[in-house]
C-alpha atoms as a PDB file:
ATOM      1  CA  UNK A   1      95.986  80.220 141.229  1.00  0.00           C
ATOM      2  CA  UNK A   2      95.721  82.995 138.770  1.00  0.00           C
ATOM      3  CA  UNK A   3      94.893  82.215 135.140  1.00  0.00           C
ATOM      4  CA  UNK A   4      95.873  85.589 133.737  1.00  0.00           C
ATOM      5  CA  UNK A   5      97.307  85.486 130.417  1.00  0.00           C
ATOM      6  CA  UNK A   6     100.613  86.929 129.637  1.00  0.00           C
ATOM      7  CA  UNK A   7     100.084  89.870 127.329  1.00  0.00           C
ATOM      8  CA  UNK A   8      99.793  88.831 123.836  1.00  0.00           C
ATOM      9  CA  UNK A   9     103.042  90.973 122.221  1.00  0.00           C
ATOM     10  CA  UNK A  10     101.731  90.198 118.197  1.00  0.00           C
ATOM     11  CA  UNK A  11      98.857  91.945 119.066  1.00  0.00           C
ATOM     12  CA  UNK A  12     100.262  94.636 120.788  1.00  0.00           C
ATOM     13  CA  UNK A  13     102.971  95.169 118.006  1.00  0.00           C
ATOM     14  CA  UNK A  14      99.911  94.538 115.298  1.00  0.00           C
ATOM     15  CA  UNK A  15      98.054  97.790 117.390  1.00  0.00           C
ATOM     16  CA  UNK A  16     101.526  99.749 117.452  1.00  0.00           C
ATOM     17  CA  UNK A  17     101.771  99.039 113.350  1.00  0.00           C
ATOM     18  CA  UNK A  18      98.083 100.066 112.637  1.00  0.00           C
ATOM     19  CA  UNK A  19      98.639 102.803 114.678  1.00  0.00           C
ATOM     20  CA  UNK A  20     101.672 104.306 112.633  1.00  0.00           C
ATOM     21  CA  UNK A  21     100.093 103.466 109.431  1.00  0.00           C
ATOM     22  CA  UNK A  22      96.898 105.901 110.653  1.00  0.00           C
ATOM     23  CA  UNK A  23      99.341 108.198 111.827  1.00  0.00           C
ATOM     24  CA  UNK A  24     101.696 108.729 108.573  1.00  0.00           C
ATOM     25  CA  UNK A  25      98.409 108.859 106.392  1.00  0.00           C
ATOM     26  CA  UNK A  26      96.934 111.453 108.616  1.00  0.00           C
ATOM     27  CA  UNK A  27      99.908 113.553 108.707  1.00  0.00           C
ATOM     28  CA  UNK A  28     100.421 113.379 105.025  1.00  0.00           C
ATOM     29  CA  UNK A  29      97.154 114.697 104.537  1.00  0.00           C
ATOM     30  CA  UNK A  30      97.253 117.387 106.697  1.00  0.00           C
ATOM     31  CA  UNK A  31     100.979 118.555 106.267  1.00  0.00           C
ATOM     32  CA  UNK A  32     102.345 117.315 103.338  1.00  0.00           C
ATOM     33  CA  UNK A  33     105.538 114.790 102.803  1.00  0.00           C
ATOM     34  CA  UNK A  34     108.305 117.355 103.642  1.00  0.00           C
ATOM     35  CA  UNK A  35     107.073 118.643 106.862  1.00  0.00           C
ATOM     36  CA  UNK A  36     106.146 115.041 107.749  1.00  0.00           C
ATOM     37  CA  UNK A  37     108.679 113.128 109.944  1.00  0.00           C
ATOM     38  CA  UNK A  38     109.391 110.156 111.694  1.00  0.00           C
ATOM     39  CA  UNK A  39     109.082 112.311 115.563  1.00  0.00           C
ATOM     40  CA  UNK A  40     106.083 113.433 113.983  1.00  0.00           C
ATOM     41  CA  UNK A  41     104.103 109.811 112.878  1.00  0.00           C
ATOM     42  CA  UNK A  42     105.348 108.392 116.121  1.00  0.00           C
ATOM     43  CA  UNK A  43     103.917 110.971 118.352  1.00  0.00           C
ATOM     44  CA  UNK A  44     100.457 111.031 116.544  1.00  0.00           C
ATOM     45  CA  UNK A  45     100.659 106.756 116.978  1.00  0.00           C
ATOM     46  CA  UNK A  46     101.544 107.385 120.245  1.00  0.00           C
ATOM     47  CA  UNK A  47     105.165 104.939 119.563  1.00  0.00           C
ATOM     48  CA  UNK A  48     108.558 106.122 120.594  1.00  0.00           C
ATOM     49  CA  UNK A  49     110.739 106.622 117.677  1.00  0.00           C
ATOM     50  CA  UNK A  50     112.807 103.798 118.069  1.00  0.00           C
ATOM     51  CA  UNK A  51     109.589 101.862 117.085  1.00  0.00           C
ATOM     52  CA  UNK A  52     109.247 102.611 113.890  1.00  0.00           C
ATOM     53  CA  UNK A  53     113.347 102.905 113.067  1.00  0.00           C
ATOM     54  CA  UNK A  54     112.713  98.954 113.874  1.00  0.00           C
ATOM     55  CA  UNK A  55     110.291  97.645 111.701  1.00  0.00           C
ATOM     56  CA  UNK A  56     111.297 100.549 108.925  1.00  0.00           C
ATOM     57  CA  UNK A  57     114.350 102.538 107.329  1.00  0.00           C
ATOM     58  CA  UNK A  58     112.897 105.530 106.631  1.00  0.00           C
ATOM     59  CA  UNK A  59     109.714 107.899 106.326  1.00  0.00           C
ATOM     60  CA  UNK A  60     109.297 106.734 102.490  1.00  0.00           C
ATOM     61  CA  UNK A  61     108.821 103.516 103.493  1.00  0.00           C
ATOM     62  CA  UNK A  62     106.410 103.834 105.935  1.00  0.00           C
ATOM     63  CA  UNK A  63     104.365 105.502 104.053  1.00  0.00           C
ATOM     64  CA  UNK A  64     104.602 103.572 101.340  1.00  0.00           C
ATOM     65  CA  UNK A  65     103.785 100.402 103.666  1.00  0.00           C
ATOM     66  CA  UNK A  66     100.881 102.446 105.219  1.00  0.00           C
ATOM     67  CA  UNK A  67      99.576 102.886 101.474  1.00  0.00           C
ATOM     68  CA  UNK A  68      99.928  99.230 100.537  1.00  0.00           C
ATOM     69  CA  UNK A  69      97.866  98.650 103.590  1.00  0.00           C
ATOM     70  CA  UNK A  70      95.067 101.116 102.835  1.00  0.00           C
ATOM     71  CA  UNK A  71      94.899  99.653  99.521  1.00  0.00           C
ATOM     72  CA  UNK A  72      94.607  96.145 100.752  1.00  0.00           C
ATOM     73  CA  UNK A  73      91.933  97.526 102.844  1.00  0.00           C
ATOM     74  CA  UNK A  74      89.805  98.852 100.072  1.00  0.00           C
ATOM     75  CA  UNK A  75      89.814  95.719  98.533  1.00  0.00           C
ATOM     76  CA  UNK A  76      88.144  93.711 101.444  1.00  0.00           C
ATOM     77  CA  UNK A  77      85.550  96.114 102.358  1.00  0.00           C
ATOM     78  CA  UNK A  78      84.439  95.948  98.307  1.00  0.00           C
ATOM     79  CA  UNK A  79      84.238  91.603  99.080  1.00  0.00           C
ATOM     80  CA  UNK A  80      87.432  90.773  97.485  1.00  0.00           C
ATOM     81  CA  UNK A  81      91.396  90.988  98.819  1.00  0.00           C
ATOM     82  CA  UNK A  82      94.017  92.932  97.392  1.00  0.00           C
ATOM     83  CA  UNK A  83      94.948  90.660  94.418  1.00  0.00           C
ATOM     84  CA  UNK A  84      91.317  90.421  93.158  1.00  0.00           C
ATOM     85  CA  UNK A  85      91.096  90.941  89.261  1.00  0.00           C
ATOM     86  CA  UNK A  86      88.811  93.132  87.444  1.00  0.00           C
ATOM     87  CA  UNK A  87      85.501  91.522  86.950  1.00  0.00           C
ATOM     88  CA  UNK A  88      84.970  89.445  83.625  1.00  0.00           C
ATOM     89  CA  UNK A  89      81.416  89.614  83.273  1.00  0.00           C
ATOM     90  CA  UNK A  90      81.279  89.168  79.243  1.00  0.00           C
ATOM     91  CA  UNK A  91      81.194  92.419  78.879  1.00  0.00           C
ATOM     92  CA  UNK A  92      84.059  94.105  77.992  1.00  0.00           C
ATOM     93  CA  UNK A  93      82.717  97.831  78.434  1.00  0.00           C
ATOM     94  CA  UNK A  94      80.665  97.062  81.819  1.00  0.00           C
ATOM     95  CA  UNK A  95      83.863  95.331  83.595  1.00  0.00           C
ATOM     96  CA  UNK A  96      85.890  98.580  82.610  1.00  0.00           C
ATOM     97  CA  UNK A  97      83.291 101.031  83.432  1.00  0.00           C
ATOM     98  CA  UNK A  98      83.167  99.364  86.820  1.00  0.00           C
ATOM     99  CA  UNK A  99      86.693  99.641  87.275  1.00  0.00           C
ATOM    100  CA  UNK A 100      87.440 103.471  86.397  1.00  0.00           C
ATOM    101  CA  UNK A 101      84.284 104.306  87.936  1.00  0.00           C
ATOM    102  CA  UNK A 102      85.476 103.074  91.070  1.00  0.00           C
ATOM    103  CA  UNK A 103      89.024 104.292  90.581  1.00  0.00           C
ATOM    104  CA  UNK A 104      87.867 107.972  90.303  1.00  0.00           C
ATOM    105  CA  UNK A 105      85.823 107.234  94.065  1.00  0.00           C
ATOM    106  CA  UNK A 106      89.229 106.357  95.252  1.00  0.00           C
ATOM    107  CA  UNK A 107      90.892 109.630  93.453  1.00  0.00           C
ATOM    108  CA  UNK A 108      88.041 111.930  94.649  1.00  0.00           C
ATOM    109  CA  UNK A 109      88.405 110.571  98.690  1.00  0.00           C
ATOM    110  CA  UNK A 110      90.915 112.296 100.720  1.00  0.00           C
ATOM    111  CA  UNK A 111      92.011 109.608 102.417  1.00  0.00           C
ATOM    112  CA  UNK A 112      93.541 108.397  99.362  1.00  0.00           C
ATOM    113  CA  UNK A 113      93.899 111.729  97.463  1.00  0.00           C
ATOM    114  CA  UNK A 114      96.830 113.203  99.778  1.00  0.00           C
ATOM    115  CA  UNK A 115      98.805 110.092 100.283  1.00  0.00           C
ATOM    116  CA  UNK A 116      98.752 109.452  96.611  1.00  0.00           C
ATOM    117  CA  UNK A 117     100.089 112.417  95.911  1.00  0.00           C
ATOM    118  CA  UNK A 118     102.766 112.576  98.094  1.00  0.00           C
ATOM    119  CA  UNK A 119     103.939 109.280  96.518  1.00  0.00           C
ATOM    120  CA  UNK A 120     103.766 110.205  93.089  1.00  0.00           C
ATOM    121  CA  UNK A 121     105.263 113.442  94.022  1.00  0.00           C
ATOM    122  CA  UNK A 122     108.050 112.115  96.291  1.00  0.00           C
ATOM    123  CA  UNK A 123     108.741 109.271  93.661  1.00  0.00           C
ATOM    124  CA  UNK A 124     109.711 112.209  91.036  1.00  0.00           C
ATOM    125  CA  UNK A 125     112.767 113.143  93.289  1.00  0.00           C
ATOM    126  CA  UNK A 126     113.820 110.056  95.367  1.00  0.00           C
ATOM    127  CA  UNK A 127     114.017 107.283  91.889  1.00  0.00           C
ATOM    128  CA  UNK A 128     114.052 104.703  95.152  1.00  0.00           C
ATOM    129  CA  UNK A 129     110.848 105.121  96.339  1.00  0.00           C
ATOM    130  CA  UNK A 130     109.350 105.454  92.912  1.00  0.00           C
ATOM    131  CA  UNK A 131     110.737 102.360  91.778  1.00  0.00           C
ATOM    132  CA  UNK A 132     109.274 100.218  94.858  1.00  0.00           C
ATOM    133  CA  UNK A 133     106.143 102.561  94.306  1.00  0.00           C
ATOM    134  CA  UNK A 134     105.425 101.162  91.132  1.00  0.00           C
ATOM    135  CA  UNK A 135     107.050  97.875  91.639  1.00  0.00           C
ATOM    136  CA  UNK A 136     104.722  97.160  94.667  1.00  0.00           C
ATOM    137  CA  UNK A 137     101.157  99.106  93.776  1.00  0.00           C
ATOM    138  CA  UNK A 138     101.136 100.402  90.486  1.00  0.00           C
ATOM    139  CA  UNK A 139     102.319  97.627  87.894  1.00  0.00           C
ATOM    140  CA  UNK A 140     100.547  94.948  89.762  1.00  0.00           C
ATOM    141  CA  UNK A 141      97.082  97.256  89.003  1.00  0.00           C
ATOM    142  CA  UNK A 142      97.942  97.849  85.612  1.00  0.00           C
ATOM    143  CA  UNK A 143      98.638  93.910  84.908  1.00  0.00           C
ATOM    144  CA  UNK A 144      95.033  93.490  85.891  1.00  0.00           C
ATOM    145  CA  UNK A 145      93.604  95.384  83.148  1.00  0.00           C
ATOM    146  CA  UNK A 146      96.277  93.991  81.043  1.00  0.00           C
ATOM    147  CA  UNK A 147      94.726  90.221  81.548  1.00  0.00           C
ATOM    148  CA  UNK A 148      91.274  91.316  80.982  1.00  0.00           C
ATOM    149  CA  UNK A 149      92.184  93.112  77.913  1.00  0.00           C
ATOM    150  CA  UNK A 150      94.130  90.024  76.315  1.00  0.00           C
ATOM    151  CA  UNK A 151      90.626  87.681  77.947  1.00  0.00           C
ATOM    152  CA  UNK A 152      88.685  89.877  75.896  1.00  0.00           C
ATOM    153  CA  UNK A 153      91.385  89.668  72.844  1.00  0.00           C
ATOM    154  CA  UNK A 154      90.591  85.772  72.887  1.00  0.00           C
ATOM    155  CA  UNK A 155      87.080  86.432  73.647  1.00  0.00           C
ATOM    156  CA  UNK A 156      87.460  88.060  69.957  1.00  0.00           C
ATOM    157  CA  UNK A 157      86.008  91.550  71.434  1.00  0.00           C
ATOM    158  CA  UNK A 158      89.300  93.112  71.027  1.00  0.00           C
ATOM    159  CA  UNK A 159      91.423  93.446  67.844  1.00  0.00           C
ATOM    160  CA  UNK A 160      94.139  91.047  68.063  1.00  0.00           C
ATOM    161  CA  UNK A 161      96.815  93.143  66.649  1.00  0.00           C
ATOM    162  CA  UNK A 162      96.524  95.372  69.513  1.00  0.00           C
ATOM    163  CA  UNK A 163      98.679  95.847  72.379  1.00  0.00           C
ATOM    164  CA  UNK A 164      97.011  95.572  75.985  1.00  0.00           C
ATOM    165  CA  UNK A 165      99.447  97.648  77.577  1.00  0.00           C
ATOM    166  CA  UNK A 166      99.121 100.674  75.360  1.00  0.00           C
ATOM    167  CA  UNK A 167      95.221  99.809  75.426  1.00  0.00           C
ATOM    168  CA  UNK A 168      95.326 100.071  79.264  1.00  0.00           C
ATOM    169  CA  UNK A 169      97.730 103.330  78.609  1.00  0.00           C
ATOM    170  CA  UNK A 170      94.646 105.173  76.853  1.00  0.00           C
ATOM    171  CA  UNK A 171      91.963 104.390  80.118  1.00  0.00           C
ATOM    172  CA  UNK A 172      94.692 105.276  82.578  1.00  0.00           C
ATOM    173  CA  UNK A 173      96.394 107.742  81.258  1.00  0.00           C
ATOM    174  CA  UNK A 174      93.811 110.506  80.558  1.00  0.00           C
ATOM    175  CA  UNK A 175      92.178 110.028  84.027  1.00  0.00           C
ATOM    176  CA  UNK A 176      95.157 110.329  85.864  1.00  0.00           C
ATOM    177  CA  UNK A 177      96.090 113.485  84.040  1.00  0.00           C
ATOM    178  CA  UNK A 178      92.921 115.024  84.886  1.00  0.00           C
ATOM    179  CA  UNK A 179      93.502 114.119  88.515  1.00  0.00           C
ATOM    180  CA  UNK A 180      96.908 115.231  88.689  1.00  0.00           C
ATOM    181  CA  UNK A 181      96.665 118.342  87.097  1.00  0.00           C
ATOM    182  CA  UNK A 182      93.182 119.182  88.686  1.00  0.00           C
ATOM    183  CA  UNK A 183      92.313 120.359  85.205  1.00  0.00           C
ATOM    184  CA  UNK A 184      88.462 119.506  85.224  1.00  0.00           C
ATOM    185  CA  UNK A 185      86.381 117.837  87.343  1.00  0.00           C
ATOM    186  CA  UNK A 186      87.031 113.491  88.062  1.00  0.00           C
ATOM    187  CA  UNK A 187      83.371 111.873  87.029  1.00  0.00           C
ATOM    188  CA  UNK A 188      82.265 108.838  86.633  1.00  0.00           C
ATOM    189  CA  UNK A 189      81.107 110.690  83.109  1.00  0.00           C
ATOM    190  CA  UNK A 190      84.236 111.574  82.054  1.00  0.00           C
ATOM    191  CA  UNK A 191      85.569 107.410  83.463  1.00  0.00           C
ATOM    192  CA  UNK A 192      82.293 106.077  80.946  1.00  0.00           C
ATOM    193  CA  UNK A 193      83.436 108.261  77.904  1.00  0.00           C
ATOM    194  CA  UNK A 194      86.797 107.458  77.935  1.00  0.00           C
ATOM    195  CA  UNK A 195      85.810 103.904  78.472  1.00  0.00           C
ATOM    196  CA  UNK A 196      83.192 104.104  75.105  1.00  0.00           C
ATOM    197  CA  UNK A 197      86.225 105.879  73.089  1.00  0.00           C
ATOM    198  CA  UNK A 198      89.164 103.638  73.850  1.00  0.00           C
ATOM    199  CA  UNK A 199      86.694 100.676  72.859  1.00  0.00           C
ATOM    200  CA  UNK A 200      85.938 102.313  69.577  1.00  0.00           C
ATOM    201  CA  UNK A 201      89.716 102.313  68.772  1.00  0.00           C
ATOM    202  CA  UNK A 202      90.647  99.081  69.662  1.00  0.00           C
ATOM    203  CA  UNK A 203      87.633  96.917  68.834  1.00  0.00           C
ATOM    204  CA  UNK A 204      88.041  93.887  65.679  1.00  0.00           C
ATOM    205  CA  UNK A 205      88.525  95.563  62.349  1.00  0.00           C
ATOM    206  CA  UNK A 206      85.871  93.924  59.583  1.00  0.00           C
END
């Protein structure tokens, strides 16, 4: 008798999904959001249509699925998972110099560069997508440095008076200006000295 296994169909549909996610970010990348399209992401994956229509709604939410999952993926291959918080080594300055530094890699790699944009961009127009957007990926980031700014608060290395979310407002902010605009170049220089001025500002008054 034959001992062949039946095909396993998780797997299978796990291959078809990874698939699609390489697909949309590819396409993305190389063509933009608007000339990107469902025929499109399933002929790259090598899916029929009617694939995709069943596990999603539309080409927003693929892509912002495929997103989530290159995210998620970044995370593990730095030895953590995608809820891991920013390091709390004692030192306030280190933990956020590791951080930005590492958030203007991610900025500066194409693989993230043109998907990121076409969120943000496609989030201006379709209030939808940029709701889920930054109900999904951004705000939980931002809560991160939120908690390590209110550890550091109790730690007494950060003025109690202040507000972590405007405090997190001044790192983010600036950097992802200068990526957005392309107005000078994203350095881990420019990540340390915003790091070393939004300290200054928000450090215990004598």
């Amino acid at each position: 008798m034959s001992d062949t296994k039946a095909p396993d169909a998780s797997r299978r549909s796990e291959r078809s999904r990874r698939a699609i996610y390489d697909a949309a970010l590819a396409l993305v990348t190389e063509s933009g959001y608007t000339r990107t399209t469902i025929e499109g992401i399933a002929a790259r994956a090598g899916v029929g249509k009617q694939t995709i229509y069943r596990w999603w709604p539309s080409k927003s939410a693929v892509l912002l699925d495929a997103f989530l999952d290159l995210a998620a993926r970044a995370h593990e291959a730095l030895g953590g998972d995608s809820g891991s918080e920013i390091p709390d080594t004692g030192d306030l300055a280190a933990d956020l110099r590791f951080v930005l530094r590492a958030t203007v890699d991610e900025l500066n790699d194409p693989t993230y560069d043109g998907p990121t944009r076409a969120l943000a961009a496609e989030g201006l127009v379709d209030p939808e997508l940029g709701a889920r957007f930054v109900e999904r990926l951004l705000e939980p980031q931002l809560q991160y440095y939120v908690r390590r700014i209110e550890a550091a608060q109790a730690a007494g290395d950060v003025d109690p008076a202040v507000d972590p979310r405007i405090a997190l407002e001044l790192l983010v902010g600036p950097l992802n200006h200068r990526w957005q605009h392309r107005t000078l170049p994203l350095t881990h220089a420019y990540a340390d000295t915003l790091v070393d001025y939004v300290l200054r500002g928000i450090a215990p008054r004598s």
